[in-house]
N, C-alpha and C. Protein backbone atom coordinates (compact mmCIF):
# COMPACT_ATOMS: atom_id res chain seq x y z
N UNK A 1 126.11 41.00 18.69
CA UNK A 1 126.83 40.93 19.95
C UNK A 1 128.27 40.55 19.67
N UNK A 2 129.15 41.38 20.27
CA UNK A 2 130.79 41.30 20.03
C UNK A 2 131.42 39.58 20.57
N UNK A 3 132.27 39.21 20.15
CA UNK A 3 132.53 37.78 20.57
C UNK A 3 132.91 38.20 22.03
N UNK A 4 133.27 38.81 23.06
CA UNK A 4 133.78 38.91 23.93
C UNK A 4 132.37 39.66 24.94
N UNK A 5 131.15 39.68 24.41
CA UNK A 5 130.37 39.88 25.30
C UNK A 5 129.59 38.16 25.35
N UNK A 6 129.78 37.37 24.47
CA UNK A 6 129.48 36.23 24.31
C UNK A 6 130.37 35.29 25.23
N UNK A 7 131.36 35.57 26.11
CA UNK A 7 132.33 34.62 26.65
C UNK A 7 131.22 34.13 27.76
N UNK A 8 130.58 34.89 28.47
CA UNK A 8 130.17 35.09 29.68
C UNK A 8 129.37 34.01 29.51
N UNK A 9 128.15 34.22 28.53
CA UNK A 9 127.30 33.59 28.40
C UNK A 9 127.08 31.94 28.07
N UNK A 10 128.39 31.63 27.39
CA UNK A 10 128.71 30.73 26.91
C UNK A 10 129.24 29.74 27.88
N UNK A 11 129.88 30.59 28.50
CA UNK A 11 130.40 29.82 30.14
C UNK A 11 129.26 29.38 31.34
N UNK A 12 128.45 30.32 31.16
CA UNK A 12 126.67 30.28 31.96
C UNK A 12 126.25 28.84 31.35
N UNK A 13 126.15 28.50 29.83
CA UNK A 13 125.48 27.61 29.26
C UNK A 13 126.40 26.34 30.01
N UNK A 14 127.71 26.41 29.70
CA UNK A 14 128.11 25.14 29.96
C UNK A 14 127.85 24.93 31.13
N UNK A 15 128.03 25.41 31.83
CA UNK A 15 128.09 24.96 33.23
C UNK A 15 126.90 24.94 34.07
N UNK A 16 125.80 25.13 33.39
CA UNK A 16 124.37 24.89 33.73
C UNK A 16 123.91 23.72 33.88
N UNK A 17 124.51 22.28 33.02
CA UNK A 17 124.46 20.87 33.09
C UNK A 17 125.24 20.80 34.47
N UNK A 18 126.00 21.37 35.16
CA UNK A 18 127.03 20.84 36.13
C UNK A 18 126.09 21.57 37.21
N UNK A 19 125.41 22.30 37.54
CA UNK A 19 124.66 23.21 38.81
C UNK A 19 123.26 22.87 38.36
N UNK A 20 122.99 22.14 37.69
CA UNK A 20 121.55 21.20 38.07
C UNK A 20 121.27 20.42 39.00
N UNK A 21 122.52 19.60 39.27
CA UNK A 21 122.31 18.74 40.84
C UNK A 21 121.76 19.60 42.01
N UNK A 22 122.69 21.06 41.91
CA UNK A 22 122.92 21.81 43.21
C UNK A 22 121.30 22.46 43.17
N UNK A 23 120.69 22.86 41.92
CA UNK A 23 119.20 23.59 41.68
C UNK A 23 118.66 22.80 42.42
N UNK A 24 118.51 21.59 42.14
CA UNK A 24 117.57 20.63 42.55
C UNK A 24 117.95 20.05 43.85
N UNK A 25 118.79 20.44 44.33
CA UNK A 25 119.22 19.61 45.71
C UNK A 25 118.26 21.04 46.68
N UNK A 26 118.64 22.38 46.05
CA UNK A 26 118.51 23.47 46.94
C UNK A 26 116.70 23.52 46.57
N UNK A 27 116.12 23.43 45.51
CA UNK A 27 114.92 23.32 45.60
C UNK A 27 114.16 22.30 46.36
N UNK A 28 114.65 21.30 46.05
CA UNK A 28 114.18 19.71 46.83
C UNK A 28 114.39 19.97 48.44
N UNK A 29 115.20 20.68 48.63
CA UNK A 29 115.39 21.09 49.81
C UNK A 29 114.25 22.21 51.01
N UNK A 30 114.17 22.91 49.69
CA UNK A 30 112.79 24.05 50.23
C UNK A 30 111.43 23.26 49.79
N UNK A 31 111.55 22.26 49.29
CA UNK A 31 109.91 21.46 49.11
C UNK A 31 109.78 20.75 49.84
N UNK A 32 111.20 20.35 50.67
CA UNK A 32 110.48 19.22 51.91
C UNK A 32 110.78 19.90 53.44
N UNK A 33 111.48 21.05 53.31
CA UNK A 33 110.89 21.82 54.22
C UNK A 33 109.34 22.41 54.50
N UNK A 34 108.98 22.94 53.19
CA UNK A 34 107.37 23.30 52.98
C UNK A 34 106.01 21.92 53.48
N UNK A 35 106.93 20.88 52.45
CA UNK A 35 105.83 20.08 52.72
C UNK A 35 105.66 19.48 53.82
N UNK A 36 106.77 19.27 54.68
CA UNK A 36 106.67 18.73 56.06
C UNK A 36 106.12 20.04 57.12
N UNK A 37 106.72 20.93 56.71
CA UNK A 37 106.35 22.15 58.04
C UNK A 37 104.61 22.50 58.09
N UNK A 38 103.66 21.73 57.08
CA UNK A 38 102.03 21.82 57.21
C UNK A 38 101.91 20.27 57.57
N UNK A 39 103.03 19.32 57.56
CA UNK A 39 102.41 18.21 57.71
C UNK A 39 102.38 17.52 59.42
N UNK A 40 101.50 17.15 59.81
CA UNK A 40 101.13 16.62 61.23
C UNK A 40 102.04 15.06 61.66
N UNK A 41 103.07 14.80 60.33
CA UNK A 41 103.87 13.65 60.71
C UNK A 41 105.16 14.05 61.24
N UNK A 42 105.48 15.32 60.79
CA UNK A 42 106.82 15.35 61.46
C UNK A 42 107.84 15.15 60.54
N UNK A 43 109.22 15.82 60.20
CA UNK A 43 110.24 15.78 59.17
C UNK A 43 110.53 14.25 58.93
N UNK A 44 110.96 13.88 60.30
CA UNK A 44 111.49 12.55 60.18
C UNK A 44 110.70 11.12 59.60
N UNK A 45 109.46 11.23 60.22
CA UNK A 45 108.32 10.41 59.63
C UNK A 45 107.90 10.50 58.11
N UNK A 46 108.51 11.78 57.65
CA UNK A 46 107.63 12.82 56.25
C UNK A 46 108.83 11.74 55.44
N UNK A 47 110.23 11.65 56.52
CA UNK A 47 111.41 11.08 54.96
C UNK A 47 111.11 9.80 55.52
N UNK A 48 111.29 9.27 56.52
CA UNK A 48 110.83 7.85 56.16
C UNK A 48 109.86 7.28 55.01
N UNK A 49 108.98 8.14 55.57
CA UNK A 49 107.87 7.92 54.27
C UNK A 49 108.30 7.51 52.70
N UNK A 50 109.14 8.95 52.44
CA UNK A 50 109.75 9.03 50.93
C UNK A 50 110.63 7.40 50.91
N UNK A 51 111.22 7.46 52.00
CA UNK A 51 112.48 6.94 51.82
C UNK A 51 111.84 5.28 51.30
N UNK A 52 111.00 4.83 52.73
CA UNK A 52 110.20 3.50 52.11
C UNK A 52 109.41 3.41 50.53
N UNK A 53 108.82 4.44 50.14
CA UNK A 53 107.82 4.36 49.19
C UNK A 53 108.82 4.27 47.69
N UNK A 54 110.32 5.37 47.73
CA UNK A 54 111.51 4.98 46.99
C UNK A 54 112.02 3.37 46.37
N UNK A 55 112.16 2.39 48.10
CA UNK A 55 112.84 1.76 47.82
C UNK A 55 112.05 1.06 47.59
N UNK A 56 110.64 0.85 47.80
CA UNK A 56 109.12 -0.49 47.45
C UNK A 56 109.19 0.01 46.04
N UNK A 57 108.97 0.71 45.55
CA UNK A 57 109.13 1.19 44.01
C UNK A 57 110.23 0.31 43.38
N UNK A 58 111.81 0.79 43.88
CA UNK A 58 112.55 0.12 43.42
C UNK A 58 112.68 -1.65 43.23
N UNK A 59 112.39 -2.17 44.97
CA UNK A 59 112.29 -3.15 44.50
C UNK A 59 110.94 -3.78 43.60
N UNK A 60 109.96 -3.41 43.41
CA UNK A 60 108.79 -4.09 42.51
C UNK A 60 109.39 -3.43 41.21
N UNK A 61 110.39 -2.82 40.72
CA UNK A 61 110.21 -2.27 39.55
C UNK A 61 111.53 -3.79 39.07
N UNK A 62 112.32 -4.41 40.08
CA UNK A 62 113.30 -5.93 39.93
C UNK A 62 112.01 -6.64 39.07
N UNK A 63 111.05 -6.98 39.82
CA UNK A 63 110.03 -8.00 39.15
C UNK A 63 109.56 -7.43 38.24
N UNK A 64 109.68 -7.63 36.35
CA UNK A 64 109.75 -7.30 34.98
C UNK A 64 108.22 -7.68 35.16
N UNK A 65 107.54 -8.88 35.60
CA UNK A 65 106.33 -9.41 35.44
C UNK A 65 105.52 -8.36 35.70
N UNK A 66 105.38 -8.54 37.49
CA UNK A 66 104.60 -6.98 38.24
C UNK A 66 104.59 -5.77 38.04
N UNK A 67 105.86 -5.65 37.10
CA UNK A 67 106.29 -3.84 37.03
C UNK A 67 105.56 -3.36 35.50
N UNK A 68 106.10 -4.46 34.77
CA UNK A 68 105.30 -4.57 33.14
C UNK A 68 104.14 -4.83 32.86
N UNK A 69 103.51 -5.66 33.51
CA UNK A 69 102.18 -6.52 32.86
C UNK A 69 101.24 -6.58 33.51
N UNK A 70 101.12 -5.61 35.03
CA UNK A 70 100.31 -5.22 35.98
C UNK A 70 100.36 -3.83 36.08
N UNK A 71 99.37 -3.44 37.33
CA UNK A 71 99.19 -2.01 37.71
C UNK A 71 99.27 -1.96 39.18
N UNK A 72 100.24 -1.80 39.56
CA UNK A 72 100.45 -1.62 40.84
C UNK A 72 100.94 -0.11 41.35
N UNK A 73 99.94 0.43 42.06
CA UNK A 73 100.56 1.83 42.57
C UNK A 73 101.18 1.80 44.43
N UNK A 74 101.74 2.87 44.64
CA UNK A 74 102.24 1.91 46.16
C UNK A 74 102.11 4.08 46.46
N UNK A 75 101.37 3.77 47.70
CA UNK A 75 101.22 4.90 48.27
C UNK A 75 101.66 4.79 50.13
N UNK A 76 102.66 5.63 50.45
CA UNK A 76 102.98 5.73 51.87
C UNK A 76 102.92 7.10 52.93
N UNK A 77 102.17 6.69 53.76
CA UNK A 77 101.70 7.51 54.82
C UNK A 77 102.42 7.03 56.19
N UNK A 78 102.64 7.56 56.85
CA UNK A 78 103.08 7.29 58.41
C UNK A 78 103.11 5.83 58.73
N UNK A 79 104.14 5.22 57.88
CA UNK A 79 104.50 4.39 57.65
C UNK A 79 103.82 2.69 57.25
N UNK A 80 102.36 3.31 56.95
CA UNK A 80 101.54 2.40 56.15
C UNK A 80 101.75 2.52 54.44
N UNK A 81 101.64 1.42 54.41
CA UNK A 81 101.89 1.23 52.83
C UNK A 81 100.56 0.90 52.05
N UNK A 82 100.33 1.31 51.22
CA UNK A 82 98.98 0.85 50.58
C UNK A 82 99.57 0.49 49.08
N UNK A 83 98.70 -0.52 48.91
CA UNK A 83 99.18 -1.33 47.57
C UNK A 83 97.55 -1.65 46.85
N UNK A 84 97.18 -0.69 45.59
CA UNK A 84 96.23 -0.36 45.21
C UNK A 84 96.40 -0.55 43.45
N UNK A 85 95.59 -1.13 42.78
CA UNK A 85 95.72 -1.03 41.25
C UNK A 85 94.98 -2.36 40.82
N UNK A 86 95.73 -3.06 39.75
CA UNK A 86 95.46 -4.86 39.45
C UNK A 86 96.28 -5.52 39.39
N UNK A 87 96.38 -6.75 39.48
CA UNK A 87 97.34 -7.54 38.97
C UNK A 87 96.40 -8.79 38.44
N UNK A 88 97.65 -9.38 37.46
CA UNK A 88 96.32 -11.01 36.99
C UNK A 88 96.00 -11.85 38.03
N UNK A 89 96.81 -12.07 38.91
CA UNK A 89 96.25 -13.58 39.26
C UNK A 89 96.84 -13.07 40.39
N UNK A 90 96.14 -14.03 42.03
CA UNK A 90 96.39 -13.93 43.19
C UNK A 90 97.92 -14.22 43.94
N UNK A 91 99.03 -15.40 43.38
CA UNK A 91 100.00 -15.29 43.35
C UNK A 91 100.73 -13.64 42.90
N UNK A 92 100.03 -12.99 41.83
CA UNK A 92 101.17 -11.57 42.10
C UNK A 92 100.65 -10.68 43.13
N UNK A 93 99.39 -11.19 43.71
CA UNK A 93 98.83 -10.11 44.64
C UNK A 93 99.44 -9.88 45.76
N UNK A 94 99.97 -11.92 46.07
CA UNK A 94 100.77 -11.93 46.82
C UNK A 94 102.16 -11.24 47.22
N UNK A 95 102.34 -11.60 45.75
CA UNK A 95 103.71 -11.49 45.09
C UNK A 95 104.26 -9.79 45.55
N UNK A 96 103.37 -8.83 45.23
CA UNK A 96 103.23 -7.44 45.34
C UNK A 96 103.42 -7.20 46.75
N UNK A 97 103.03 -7.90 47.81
CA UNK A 97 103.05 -7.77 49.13
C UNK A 97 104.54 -8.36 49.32
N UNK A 98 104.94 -8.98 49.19
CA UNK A 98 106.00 -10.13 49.75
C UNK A 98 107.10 -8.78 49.83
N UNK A 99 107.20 -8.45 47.84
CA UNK A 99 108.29 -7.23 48.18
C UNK A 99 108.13 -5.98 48.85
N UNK A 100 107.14 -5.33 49.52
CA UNK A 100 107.38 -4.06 49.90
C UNK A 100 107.48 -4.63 51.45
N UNK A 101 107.23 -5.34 51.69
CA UNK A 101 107.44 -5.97 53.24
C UNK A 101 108.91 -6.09 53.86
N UNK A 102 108.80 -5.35 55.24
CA UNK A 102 109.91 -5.21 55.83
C UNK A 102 110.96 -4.08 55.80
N UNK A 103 110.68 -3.28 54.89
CA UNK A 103 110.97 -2.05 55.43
C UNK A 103 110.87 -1.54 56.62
N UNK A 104 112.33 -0.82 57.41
CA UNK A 104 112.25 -0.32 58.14
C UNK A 104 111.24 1.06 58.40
N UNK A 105 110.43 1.03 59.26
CA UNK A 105 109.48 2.25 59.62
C UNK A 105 108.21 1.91 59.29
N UNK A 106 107.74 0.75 58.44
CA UNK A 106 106.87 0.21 58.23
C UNK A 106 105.94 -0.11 59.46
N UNK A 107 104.42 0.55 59.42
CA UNK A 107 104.05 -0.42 60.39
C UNK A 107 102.68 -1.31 60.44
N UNK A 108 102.20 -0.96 58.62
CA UNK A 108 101.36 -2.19 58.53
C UNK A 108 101.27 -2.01 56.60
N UNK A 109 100.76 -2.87 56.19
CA UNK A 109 100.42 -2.86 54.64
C UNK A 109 98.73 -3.50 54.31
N UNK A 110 98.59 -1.94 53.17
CA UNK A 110 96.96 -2.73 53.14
C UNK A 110 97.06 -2.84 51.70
N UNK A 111 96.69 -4.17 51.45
CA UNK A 111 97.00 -4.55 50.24
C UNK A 111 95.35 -4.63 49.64
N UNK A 112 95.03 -3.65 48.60
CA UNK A 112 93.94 -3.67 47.93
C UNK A 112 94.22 -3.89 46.23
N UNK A 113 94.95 -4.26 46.15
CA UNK A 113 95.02 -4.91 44.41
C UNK A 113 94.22 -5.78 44.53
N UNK A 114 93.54 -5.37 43.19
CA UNK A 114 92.37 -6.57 42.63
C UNK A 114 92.83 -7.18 42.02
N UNK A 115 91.91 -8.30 41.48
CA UNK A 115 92.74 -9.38 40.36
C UNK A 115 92.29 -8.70 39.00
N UNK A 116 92.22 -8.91 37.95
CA UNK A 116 92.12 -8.19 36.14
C UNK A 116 93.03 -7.96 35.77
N UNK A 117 92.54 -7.43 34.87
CA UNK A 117 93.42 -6.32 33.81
C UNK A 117 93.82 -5.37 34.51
N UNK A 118 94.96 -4.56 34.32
CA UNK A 118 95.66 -3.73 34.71
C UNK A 118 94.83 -2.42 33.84
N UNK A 119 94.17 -1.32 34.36
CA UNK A 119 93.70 -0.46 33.85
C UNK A 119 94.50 0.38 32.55
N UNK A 120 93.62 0.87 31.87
CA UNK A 120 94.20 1.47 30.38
C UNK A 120 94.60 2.90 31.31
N UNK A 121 94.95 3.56 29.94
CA UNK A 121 95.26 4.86 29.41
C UNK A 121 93.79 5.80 30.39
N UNK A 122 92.75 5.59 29.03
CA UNK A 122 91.74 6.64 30.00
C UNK A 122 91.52 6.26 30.86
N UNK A 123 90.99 5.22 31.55
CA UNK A 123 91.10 4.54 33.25
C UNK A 123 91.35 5.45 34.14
N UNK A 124 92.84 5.51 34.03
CA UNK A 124 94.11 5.61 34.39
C UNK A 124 93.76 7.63 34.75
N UNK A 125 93.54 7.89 33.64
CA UNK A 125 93.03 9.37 33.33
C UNK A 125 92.08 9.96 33.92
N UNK A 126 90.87 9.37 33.97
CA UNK A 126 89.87 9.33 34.96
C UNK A 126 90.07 9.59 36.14
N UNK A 127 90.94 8.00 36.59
CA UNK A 127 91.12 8.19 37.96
C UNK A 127 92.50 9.73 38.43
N UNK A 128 92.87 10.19 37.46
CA UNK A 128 93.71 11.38 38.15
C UNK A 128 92.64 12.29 38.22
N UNK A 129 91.92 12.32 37.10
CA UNK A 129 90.78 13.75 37.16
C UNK A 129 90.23 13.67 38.60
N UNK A 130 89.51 12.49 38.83
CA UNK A 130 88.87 12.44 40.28
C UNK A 130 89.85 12.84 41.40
N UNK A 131 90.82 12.35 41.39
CA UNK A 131 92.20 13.05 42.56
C UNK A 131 92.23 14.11 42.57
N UNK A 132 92.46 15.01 41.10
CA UNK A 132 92.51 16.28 41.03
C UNK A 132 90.81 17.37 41.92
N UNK A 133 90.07 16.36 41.24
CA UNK A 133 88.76 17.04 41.92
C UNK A 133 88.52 16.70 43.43
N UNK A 134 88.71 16.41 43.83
CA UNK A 134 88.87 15.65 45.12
C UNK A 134 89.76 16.43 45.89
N UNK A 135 91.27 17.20 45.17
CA UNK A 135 91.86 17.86 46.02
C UNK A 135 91.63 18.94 46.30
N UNK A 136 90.82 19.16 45.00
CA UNK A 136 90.10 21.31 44.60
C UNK A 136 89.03 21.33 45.97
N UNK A 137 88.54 20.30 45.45
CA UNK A 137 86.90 20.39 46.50
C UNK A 137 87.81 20.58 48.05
N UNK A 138 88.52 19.82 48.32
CA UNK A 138 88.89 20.11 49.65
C UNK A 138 89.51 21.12 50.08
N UNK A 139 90.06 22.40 49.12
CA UNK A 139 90.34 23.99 49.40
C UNK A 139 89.55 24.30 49.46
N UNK A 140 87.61 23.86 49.61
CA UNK A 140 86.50 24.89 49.78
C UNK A 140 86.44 24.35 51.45
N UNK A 141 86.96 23.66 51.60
CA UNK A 141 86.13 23.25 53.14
C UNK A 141 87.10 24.14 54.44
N UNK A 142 86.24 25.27 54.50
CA UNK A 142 86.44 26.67 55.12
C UNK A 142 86.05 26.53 56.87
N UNK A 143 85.39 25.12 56.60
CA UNK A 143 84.39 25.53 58.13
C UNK A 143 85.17 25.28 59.58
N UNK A 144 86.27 24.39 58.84
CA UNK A 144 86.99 24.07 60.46
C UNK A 144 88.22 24.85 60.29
N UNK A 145 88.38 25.21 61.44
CA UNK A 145 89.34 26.34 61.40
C UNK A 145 91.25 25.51 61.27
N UNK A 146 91.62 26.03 60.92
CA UNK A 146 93.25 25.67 60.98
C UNK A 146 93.39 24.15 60.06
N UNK A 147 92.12 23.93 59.14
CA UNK A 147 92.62 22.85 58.53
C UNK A 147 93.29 23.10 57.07
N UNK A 148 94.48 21.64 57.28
CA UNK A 148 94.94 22.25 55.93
C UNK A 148 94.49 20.93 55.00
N UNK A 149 94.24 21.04 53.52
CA UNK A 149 93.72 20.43 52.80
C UNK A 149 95.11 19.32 52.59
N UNK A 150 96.65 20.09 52.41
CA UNK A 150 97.62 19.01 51.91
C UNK A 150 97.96 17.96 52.92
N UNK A 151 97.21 18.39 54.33
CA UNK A 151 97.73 17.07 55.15
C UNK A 151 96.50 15.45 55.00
N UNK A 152 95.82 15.65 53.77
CA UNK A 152 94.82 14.33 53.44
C UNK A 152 95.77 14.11 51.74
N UNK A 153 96.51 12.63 52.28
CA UNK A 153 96.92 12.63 50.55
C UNK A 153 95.45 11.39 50.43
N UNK A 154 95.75 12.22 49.15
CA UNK A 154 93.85 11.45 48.30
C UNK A 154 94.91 10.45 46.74
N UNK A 155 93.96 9.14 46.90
CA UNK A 155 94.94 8.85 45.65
C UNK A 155 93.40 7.63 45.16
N UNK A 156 93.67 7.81 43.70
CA UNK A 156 92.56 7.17 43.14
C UNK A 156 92.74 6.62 42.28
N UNK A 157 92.17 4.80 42.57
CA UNK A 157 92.65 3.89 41.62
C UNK A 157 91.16 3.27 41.15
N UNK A 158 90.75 2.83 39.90
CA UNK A 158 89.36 2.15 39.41
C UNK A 158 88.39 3.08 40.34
N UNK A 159 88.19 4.11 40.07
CA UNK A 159 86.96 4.96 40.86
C UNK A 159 87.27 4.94 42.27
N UNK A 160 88.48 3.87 43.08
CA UNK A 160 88.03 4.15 44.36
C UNK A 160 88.74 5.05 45.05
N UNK A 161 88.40 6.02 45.98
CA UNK A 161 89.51 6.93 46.71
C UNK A 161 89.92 6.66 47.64
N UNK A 162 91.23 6.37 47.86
CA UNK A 162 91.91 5.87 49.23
C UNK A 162 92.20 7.41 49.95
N UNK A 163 92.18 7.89 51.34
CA UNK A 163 92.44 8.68 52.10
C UNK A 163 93.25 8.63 53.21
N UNK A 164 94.54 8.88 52.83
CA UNK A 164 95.59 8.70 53.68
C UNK A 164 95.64 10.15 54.70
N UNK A 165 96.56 10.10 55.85
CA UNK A 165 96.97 11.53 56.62
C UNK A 165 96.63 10.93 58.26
N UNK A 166 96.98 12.34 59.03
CA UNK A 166 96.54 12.08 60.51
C UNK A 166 95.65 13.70 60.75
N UNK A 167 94.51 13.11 60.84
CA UNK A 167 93.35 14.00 61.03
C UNK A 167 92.85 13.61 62.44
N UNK A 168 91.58 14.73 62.36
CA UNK A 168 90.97 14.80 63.80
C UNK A 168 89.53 14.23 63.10
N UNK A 169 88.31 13.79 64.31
CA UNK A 169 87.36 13.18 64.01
C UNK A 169 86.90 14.06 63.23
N UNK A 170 86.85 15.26 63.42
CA UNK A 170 85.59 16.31 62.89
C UNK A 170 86.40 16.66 61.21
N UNK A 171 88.04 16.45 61.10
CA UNK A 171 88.06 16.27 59.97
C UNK A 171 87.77 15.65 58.64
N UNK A 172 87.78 13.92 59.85
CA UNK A 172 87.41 12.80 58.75
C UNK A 172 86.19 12.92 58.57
N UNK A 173 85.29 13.03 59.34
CA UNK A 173 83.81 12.81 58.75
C UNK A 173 83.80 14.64 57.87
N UNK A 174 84.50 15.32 57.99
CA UNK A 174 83.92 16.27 56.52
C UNK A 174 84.68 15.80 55.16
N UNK A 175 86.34 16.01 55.83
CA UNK A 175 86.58 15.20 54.70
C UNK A 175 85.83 13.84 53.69
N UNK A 176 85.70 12.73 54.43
CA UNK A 176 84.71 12.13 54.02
C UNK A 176 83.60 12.40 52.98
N UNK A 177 83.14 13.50 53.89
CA UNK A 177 81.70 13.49 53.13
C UNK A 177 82.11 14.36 51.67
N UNK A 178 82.85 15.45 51.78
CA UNK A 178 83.18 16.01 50.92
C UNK A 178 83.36 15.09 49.52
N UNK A 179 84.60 14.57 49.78
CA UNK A 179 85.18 13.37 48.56
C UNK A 179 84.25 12.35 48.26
N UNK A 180 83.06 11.86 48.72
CA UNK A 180 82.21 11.36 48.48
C UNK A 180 81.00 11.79 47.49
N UNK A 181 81.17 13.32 47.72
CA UNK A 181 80.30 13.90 46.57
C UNK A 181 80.82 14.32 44.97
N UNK A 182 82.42 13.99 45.24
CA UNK A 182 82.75 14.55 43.47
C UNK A 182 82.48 13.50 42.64
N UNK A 183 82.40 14.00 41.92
CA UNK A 183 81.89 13.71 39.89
C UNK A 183 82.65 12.21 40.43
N UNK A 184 82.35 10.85 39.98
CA UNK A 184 82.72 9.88 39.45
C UNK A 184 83.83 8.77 40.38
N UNK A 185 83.51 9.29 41.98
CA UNK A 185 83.83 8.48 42.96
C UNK A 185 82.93 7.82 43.31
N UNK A 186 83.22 5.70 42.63
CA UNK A 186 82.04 5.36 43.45
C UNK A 186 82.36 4.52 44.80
N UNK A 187 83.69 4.96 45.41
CA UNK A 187 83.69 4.06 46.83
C UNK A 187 84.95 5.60 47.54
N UNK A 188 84.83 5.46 48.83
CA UNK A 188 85.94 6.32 49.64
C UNK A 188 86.24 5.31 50.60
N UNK A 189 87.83 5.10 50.85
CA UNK A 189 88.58 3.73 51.55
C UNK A 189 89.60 4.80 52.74
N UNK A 190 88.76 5.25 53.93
CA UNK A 190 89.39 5.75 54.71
C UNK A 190 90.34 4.99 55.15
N UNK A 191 91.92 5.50 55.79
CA UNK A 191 93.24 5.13 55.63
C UNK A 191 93.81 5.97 56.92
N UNK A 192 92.99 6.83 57.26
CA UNK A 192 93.55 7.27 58.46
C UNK A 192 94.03 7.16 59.74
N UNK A 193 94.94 8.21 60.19
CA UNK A 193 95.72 7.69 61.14
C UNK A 193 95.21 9.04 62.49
N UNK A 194 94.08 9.13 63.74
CA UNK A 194 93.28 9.86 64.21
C UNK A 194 94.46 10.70 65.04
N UNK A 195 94.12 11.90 65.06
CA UNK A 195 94.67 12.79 66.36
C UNK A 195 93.55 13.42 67.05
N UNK A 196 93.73 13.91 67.94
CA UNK A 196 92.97 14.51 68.95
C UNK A 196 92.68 15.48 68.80
């Protein structure tokens, strides 16, 4: 290739570090259009959401103790916070609550950290496989009409499955039953928020 068919390209490369913000602003952009336009919370509720679950992250990630030497996962739905994993001792259980508290849009926190060890590696692994199976199984459930599987976020910590979203009765009890039957769930911790 002649040096002067190489200018072009070379100019493409550099400036590919500088139009990564813009990729990702314009993609990030069509993913929370997508993901809100199936979701039953609404745009504004969908970024609150992000926006709280961002800054509870940020601040527990200040505390080196809780962020390092525990397992704390923080999951947010329509403006419930769930605080799910281990920590050692009941002071950080506390401790874990104190900081995600008070966020604006917040409107309750269920704090299920146990006391132990902070789960390993395969644990840890496990519990995604079960999420993952948990989300497959719920693209078979055909029977109610107009349901969509991404408006149940499923999240799984020590075997148990928490079930966040705003469903209808006849959803939760299939949902339910569904996630109750995969491989290696031994508890389901409904989290829902009911519509009509």
């Amino acid at each position: 290739m002649h040096v002067r068919h190489l200018a072009p390209v070379l100019a493409l490369v550099l400036l590919l570090p500088l139009l990564g913000g813009c990729i990702a602003a314009v993609v990030g952009g069509a993913a929370v259009g997508g993901s809100a336009m199936h979701d039953r919370r609404g745009v504004g509720t969908w970024t609150d959401d992000k926006r709280i679950y961002l800054a509870a992250y940020n601040d527990l990630n200040k505390d080196k103790e809780l962020a390092l030497r525990n397992d704390v996962v923080i999951t947010v739905y329509d403006g419930v916070i769930l605080l799910a994993g281990s920590v050692r001792t009941q002071e950080l259980r506390e401790r874990a609550q104190r900081i995600v508290s008070g966020f604006e849009g917040t409107r309750r926190i269920v704090n299920e950290l146990a006391i132990g060890e902070p789960a390993g590696f395969w644990s840890r692994r496990r519990d995604n496989t079960i999420t993952a199976h948990a989300k497959t199984a719920l693209l078979d459930l055909t029977s109610l009409p107009g349901f969509d599987p991404t408006r149940v976020n499923v999240t799984t910590i020590n075997r148990i499955v928490y079930l966040m979203g705003r469903v209808t009765a006849e959803e939760d009890e299939a949902v339910t039953a569904i996630v109750r039957e995969v491989n290696g769930v031994a508890k389901v911790v409904k989290l829902f928020e009911p519509v009509p």
